[in-house]
Protein backbone atom coordinates (compact mmCIF):
# COMPACT_ATOMS: atom_id res chain seq x y z
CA UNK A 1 204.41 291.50 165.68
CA UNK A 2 202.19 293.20 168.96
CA UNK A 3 199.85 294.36 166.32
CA UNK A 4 199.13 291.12 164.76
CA UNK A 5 198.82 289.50 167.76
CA UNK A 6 196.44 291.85 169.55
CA UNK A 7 194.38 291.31 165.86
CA UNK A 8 194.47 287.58 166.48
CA UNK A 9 192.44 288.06 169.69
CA UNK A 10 190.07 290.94 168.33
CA UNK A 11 186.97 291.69 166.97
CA UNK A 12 187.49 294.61 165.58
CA UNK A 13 190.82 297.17 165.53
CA UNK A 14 191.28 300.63 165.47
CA UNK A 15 194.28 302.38 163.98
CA UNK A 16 194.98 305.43 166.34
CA UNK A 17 196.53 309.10 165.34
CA UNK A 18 195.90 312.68 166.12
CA UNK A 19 195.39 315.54 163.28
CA UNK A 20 195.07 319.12 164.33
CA UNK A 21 195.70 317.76 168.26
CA UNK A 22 192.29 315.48 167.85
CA UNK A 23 192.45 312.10 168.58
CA UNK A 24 191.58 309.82 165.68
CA UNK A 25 190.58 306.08 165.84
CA UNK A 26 190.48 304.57 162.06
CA UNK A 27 188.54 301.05 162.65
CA UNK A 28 189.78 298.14 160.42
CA UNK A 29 187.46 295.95 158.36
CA UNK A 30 187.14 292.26 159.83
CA UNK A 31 190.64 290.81 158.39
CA UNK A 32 192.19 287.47 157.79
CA UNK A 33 194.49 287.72 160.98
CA UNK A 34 191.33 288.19 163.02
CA UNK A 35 189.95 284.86 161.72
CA UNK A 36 189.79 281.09 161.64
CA UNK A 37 191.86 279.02 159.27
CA UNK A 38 188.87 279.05 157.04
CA UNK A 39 187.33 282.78 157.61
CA UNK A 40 184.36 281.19 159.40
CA UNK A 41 184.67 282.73 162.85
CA UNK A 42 186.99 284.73 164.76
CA UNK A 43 190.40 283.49 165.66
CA UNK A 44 189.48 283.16 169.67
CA UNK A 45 185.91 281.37 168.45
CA UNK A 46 183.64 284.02 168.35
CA UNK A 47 181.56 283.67 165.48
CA UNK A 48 181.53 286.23 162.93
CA UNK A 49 179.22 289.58 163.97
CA UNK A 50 175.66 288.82 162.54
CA UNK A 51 173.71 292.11 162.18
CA UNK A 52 170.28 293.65 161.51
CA UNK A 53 168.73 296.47 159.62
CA UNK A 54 166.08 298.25 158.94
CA UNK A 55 164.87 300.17 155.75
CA UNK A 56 162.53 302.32 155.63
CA UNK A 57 160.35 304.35 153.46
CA UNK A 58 157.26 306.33 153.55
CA UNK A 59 153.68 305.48 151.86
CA UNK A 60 153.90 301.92 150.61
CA UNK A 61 153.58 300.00 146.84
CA UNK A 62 151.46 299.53 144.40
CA UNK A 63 151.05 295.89 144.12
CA UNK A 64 150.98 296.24 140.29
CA UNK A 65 154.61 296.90 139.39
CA UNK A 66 155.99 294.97 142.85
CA UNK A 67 153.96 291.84 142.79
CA UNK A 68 156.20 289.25 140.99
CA UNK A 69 154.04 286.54 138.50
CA UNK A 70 155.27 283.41 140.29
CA UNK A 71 156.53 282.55 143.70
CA UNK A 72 159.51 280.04 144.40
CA UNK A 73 163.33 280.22 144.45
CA UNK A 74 165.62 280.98 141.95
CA UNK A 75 164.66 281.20 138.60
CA UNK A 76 161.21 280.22 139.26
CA UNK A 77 160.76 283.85 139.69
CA UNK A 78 161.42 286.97 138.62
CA UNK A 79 161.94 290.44 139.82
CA UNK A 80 158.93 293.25 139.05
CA UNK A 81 159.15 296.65 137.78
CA UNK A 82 160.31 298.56 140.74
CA UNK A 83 162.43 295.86 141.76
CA UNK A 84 164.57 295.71 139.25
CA UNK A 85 167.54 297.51 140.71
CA UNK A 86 168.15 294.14 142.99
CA UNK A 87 169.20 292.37 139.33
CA UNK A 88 172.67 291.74 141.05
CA UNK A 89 172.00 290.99 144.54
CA UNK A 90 168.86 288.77 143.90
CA UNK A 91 170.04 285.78 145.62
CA UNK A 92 169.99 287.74 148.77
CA UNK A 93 166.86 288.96 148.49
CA UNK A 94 163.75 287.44 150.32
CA UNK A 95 160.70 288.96 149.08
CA UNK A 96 157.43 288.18 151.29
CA UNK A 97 154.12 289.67 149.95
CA UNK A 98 150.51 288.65 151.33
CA UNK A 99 151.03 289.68 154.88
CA UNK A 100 148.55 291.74 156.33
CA UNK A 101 147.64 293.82 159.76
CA UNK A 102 144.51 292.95 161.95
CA UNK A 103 141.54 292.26 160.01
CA UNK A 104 143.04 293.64 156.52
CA UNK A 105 140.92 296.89 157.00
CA UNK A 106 141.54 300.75 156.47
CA UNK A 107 143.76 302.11 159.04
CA UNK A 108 146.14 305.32 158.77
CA UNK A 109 149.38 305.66 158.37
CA UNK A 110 150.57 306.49 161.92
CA UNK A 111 148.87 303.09 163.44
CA UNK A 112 150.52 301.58 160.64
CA UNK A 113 153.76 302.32 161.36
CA UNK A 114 153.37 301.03 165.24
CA UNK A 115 152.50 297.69 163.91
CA UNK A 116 155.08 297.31 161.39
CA UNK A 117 158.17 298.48 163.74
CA UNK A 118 157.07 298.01 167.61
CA UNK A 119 153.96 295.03 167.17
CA UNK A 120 151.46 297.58 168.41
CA UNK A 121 150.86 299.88 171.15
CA UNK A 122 151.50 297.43 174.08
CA UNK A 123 147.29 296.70 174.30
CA UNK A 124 146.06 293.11 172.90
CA UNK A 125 144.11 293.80 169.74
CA UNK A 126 143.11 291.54 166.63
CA UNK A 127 140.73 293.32 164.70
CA UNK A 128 141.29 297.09 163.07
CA UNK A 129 137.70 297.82 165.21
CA UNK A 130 139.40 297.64 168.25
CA UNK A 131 142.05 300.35 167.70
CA UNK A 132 138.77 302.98 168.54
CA UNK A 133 138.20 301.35 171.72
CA UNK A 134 141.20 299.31 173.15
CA UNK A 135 144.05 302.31 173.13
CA UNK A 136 143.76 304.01 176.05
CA UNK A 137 144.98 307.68 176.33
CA UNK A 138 147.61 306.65 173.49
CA UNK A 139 147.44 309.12 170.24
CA UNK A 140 148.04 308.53 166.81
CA UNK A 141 148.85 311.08 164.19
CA UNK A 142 149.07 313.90 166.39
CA UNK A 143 151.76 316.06 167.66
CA UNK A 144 151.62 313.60 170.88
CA UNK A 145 151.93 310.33 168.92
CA UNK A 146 154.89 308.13 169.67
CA UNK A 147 155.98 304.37 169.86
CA UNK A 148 154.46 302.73 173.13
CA UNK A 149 156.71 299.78 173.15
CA UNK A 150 160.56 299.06 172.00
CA UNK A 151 160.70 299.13 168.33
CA UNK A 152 162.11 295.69 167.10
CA UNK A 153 165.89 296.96 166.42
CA UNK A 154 166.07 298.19 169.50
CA UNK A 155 164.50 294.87 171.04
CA UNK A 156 167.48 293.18 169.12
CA UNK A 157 169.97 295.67 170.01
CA UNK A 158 169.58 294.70 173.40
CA UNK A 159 170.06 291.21 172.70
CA UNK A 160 173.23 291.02 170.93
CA UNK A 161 175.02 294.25 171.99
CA UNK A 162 178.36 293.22 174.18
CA UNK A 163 181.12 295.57 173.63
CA UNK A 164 180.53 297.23 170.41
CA UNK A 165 180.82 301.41 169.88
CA UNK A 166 177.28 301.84 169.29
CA UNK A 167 174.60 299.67 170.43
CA UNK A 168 172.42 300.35 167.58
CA UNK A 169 173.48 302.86 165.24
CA UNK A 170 170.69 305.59 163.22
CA UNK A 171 170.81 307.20 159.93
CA UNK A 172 168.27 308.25 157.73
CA UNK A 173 167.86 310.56 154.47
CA UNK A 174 165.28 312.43 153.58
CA UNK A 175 163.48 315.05 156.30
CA UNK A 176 160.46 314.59 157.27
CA UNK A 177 157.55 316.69 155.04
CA UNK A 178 153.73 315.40 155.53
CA UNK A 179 150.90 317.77 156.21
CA UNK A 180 149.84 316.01 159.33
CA UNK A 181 152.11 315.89 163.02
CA UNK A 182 153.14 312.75 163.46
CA UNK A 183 155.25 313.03 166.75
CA UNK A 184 157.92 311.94 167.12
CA UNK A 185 157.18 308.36 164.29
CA UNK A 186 157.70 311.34 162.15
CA UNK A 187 161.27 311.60 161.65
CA UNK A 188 162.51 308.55 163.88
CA UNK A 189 162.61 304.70 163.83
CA UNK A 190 164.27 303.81 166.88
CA UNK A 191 162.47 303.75 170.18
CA UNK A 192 163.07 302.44 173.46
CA UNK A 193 159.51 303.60 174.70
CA UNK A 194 157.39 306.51 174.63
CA UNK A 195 159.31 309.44 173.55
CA UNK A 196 161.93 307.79 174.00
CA UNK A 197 163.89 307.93 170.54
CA UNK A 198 167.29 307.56 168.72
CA UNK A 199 167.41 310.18 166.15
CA UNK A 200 168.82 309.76 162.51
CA UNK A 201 172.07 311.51 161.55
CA UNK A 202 171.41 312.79 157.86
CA UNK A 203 174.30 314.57 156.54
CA UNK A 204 176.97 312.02 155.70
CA UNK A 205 180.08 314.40 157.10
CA UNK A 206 178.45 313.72 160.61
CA UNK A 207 178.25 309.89 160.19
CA UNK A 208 181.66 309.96 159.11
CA UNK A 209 182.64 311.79 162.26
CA UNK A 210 180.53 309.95 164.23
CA UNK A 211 181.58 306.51 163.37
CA UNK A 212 185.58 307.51 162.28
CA UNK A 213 186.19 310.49 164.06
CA UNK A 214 186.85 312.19 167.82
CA UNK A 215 184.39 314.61 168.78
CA UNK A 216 185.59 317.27 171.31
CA UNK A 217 184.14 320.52 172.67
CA UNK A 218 184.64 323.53 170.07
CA UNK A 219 188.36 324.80 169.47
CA UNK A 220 188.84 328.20 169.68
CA UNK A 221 189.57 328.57 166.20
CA UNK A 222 185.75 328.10 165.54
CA UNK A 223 186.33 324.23 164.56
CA UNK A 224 183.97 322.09 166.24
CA UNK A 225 186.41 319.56 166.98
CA UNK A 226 185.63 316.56 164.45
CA UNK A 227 188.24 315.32 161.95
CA UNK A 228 186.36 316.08 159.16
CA UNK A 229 186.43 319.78 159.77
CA UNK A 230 190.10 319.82 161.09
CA UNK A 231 190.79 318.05 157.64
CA UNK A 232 189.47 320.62 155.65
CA UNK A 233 190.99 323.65 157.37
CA UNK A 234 194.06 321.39 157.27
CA UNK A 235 193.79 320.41 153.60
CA UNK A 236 194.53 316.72 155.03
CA UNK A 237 193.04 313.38 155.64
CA UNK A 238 192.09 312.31 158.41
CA UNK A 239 193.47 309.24 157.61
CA UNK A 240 196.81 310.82 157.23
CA UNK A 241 196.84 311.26 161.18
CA UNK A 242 196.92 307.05 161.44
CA UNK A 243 198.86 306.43 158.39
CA UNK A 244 202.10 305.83 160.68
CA UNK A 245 200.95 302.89 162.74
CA UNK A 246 198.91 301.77 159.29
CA UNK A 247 202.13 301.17 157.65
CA UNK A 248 203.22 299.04 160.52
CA UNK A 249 200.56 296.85 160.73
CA UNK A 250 200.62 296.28 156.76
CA UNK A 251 204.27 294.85 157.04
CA UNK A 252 202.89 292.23 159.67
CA UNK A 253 199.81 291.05 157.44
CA UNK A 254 199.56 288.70 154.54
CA UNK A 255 198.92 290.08 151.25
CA UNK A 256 195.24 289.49 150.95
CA UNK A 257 194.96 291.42 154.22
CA UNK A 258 197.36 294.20 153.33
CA UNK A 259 195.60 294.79 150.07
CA UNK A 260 192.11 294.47 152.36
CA UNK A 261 193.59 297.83 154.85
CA UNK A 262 194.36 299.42 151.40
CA UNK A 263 191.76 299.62 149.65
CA UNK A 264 189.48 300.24 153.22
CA UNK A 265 191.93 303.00 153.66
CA UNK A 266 191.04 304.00 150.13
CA UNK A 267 187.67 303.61 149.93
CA UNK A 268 187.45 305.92 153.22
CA UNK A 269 189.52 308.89 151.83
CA UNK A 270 187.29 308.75 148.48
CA UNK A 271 184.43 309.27 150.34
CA UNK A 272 185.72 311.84 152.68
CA UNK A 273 186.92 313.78 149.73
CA UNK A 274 183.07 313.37 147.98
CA UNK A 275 181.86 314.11 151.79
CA UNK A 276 183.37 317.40 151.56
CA UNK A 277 182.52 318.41 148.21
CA UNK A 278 178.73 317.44 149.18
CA UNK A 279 179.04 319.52 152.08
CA UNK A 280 180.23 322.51 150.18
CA UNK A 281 183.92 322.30 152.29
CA UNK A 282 187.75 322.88 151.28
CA UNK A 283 186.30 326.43 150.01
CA UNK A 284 187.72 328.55 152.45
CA UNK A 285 190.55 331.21 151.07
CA UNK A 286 191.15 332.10 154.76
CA UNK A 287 190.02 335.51 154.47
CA UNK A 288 186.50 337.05 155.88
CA UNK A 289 185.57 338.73 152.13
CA UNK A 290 185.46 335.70 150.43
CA UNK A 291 181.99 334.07 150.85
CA UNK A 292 181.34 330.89 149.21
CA UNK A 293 177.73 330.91 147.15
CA UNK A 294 174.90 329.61 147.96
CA UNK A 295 174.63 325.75 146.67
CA UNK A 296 172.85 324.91 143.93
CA UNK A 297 169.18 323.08 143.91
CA UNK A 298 169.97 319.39 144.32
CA UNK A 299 170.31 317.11 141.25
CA UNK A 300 169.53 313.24 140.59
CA UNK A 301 173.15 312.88 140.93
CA UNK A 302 173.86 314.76 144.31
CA UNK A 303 171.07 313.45 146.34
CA UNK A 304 171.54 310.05 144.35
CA UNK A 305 175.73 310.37 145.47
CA UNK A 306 174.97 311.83 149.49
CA UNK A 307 172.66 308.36 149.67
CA UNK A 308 175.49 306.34 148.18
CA UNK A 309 177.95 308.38 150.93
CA UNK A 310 175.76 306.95 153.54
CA UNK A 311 175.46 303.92 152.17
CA UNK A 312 178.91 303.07 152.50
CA UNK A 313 179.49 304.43 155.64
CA UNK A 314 176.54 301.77 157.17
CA UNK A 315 178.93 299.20 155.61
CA UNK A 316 182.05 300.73 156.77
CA UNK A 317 180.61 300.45 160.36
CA UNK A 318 179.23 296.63 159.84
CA UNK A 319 182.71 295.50 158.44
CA UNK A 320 184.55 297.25 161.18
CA UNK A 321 182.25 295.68 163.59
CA UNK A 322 181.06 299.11 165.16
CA UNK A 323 177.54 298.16 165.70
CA UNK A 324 175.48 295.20 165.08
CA UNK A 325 171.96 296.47 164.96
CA UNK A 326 171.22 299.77 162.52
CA UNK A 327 167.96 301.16 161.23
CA UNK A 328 167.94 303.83 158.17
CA UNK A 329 164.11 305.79 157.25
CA UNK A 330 164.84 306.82 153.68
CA UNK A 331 161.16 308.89 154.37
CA UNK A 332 158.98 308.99 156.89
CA UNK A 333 155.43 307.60 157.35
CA UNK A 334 153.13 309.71 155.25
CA UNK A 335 155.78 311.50 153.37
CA UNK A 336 154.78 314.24 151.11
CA UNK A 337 158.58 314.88 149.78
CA UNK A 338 158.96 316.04 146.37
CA UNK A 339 161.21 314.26 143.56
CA UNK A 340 162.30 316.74 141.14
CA UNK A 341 165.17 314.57 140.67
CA UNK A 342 163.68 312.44 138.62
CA UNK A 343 161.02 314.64 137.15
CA UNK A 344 158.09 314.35 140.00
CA UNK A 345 157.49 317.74 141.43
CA UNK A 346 154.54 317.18 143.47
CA UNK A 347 154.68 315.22 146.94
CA UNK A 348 154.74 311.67 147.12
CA UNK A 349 151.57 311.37 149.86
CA UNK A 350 149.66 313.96 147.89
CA UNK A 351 150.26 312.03 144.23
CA UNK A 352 149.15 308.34 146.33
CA UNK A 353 145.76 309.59 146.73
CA UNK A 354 145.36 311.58 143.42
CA UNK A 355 144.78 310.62 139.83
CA UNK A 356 146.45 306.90 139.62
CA UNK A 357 149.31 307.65 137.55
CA UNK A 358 152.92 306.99 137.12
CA UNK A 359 154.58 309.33 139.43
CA UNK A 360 154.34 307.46 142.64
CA UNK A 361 155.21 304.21 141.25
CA UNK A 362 158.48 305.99 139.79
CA UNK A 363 159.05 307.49 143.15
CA UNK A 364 158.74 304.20 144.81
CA UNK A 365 161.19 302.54 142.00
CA UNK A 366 163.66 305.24 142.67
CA UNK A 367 163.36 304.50 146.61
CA UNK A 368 164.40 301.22 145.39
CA UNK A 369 166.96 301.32 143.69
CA UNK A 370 169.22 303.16 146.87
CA UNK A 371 168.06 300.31 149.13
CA UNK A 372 169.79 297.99 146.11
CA UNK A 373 172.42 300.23 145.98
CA UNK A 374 173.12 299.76 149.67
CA UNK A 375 172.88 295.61 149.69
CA UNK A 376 175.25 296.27 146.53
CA UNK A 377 177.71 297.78 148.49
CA UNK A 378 177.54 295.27 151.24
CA UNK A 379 177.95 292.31 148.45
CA UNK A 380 180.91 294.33 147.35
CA UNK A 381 182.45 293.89 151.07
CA UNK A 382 184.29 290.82 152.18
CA UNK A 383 183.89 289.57 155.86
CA UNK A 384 185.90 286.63 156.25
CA UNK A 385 184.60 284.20 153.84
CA UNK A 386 182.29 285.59 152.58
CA UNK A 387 180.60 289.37 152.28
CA UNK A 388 178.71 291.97 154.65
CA UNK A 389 175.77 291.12 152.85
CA UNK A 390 176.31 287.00 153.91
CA UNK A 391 176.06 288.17 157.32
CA UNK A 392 172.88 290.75 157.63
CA UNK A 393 169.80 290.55 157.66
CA UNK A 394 167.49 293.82 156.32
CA UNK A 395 163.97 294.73 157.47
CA UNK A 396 162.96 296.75 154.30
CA UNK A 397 159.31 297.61 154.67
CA UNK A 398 156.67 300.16 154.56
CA UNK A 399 153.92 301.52 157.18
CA UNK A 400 150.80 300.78 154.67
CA UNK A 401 150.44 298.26 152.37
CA UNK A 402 147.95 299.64 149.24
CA UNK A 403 148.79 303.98 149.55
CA UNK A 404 145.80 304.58 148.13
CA UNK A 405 143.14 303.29 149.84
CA UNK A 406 144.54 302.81 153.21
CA UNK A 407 143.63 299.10 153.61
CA UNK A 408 146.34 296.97 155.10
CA UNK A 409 146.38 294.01 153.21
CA UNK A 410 149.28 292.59 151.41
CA UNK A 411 152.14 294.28 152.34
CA UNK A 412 155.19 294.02 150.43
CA UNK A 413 158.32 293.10 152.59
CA UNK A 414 161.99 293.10 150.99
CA UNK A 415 164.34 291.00 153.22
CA UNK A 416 167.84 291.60 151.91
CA UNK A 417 171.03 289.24 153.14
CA UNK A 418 171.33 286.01 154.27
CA UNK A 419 171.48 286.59 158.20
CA UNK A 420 174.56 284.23 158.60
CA UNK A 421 173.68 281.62 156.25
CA UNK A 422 170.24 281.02 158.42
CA UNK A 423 168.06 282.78 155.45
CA UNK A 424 168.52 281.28 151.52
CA UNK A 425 167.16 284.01 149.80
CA UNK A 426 166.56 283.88 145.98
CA UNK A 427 163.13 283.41 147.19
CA UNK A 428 159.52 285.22 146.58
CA UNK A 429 157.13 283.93 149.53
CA UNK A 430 153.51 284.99 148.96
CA UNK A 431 151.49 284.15 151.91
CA UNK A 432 148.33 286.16 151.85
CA UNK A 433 146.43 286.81 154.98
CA UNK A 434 149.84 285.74 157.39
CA UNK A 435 150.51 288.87 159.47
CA UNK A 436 153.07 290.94 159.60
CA UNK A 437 153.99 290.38 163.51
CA UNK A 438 154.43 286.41 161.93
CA UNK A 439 157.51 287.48 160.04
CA UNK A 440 159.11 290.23 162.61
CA UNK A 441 158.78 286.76 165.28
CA UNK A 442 160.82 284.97 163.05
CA UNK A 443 163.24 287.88 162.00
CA UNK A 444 164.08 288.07 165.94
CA UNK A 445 164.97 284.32 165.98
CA UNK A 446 166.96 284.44 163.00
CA UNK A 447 169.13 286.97 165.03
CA UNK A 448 169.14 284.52 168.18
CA UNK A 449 166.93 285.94 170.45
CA UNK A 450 164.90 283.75 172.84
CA UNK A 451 161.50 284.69 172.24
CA UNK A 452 158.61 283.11 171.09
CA UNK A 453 155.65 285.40 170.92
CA UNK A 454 155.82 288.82 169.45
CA UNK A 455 153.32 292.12 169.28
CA UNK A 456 150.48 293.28 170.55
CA UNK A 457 148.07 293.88 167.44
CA UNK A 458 148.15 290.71 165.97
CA UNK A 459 150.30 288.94 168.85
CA UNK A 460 151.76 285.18 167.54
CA UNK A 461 153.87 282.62 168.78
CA UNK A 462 153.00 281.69 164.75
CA UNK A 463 156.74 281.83 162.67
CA UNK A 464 157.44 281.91 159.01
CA UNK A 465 160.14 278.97 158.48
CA UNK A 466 159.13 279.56 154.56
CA UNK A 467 162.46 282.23 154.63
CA UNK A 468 164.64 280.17 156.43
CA UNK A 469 167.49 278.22 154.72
């Protein structure tokens, strides 16, 4: 009966054990017990954690397979080509095309992706012109190039962190490849000023760790201390080390919410097991002979199954209320990775400037489909009434609009979830020559910050109510 009574006050609730001596804290999905009589707020009041994302990915669209032929809500429209992965989660997705930076002219990619994530550079600008004459010292794709201002997650961060783990938590997938230095925009969304930036974790085992685990200075066994690794040396969960005070608190829930623990409990072992089989662990004999082979070249279906890994564990730390804000750069601005996953072996930046054929459009449909994977996931979740995907909002978006000829005009903007019920999605919005800083303005007061103007390129007090419910 303590448990269930400290649940009834919480917002979140960790299980606690210890494996291997490490101390292990197993955080609960929001349950039942935590919540009103109707699963629209917490028990004490609070209302249910609203959080925001960010997605990603290098090099932009090609309008012809994402531009959809009508606009509207609902049926009135229909996804494109290389959106067709969203089939199931289409009435959370808010697609806004038209938008452009500045005056709509050619611009690289490394001013592109200040606008899109920070506003600008911190110096008033309206026309692409001025960007040769109104920066300052500042530098853009160079080895000294960095965001000048906050980025916007980490201007929302700010705003709705209280007492959660992480503040604003990072992950991203791909490194970053490009033939030009972009500082440090290369590899990193988050910024909290120049230089100042909150790298990605990229292999799923140190997520896990990160978000489920205890990390201590190395044991003098040669572990480094994290559950994950104790697990595997162990040939145990880590969930086995919280199991005891698990069963406990099952016998003092209600059967929706026991069957809720289970199946989190489940879900988290799975993936630990397919964490350590993507990280080539449980191989050791426990001799020094025996030397596991190199691993393979990656295939469609490992890098396809370490995205869906990290996809779950950004929804394993929104439904245990770990964090509220998150950001994850599938590529980086510029990208030149290769996809010989699905057949493309030349890199993506290279292919947007060369002979206009299929292979960056399939490259871009691919990207795709793991952002739908991820809102698919979050559908999947329950959160009180409803699911993690009721209450997020998504930033997916791009640091150019048209790849190949560098002009930024009509970018393509996926919003995915419905931000607390304040966006309706279902919706294409085409508003062509709106600006991008318009729509980031609006994104910020969907999350309920106080703020009425936004950027520095293209600064507006101008919103875009045409998302809102």
């Amino acid at each position: 009966m303590q448990l269930l009574n400290r649940l009834k006050v919480s917002r979140r609730f960790a299980l606690r054990g210890a494996l291997g001596g490490i101390g292990v804290a197993m955080w609960l999905p929001v349950l039942d017990a935590m919540c009103n009589g109707n699963g629209t707020a917490f028990a004490a009041g609070e209302a249910l954690p609203t959080s925001f994302g960010i997605w990603f990915w290098g090099n932009g669209i090609h309008a012809d397979v994402w531009t959809p032929d009508n606009v509207g809500t609902g049926d009135a429209w229909a996804l494109s080509k290389n959106l067709e992965d969203f089939a199931d989660v289409k009435e959370a997705m808010t697609l806004v095309t038209g938008l452009d930076m500045l005056d709509a002219q050619f611009k690289g990619h490394g001013w592109g992706v200040v606008y899109v994530l920070a506003g600008g550079d911190g110096n008033l600008c309206t026309l692409t012109s001025e960007l040769s004459t109104k920066l300052g010292s500042h530098e853009f794709e160079t080895s000294a190039a960095t965001q000048y201002v906050p980025t916007v997650d980490q201007t929302i961060a700010d705003a709705l962190h209280t007492n959660e783990p992480f503040k604003s938590f990072e992950t991203g997938m791909l490194p970053y490849v490009s033939n030009i230095n972009m500082g440090t925009v290369g590899a990193n969304i988050a910024h909290r000023g120049p230089n100042d930036f909150r790298a990605p974790q990229r292999e799923p085992q140190e997520i896990f760790d990160a978000l489920f685990g205890a990390t201590l200075p190395e044991a003098g066994g040669g572990s480094s201390g994290v559950p994950s690794d104790i697990s595997l040396r162990m040939r145990k969960s880590a969930l086995d080390a919280v199991l005891e005070e698990a069963n406990g608190l099952r016998r003092t829930l209600g059967a929706v919410d026991a069957k809720r623990v289970d199946a989190h409990m489940q879900s988290l072992r799975e993936l630990e097991q397919r964490i350590a089989t993507l990280s080539g662990g449980g191989t050791d004999s426990g001799t020094t002979a025996c030397k596991p082979p190199e691993a393979p070249p990656l295939t469609f279906a490992d890098i396809t199954a370490k995205s869906h890994a990290i996809n779950q564990l950004i929804v394993a730390a929104l439904s245990c209320n770990l964090t509220r804000v998150y950001t994850h750069q599938w590529s980086g601005p510029q990208s030149d990775n290769t996809y010989p996953i699905i057949g493309v072996q030349g890199g993506h930046h290279a292919y947007t400037h060369g002979a206009d054929r299929e292979e960056p459009r399939s490259i871009e449909r691919y990207i795709m489909s793991q952002y739908a994977d991820l809102a698919k996931v979050m559908k999947a979740t329950p959160m009180g009434a409803g699911t993690v995907l009721d209450n997020t909002l998504i930033y997916g978006v791009s640091e150019i609009a048209g790849p190949r000829d560098h002009v930024m005009k009509d970018y393509h903007i996926v919003l995915m979830g419905h931000g607390g019920g304040k966006v309706a999605g279902n919706r294409h919005v085409r508003i062509p020559g709106r600006k991008v800083t318009e729509l980031v303005l609006t994104l910020q007061q969907v999350m309920g910050l106080n703020v009425d103007t936004w950027g520095s390129w293209d600064r507006t007090s101008r919103t875009v109510p045409e998302i809102l419910a």
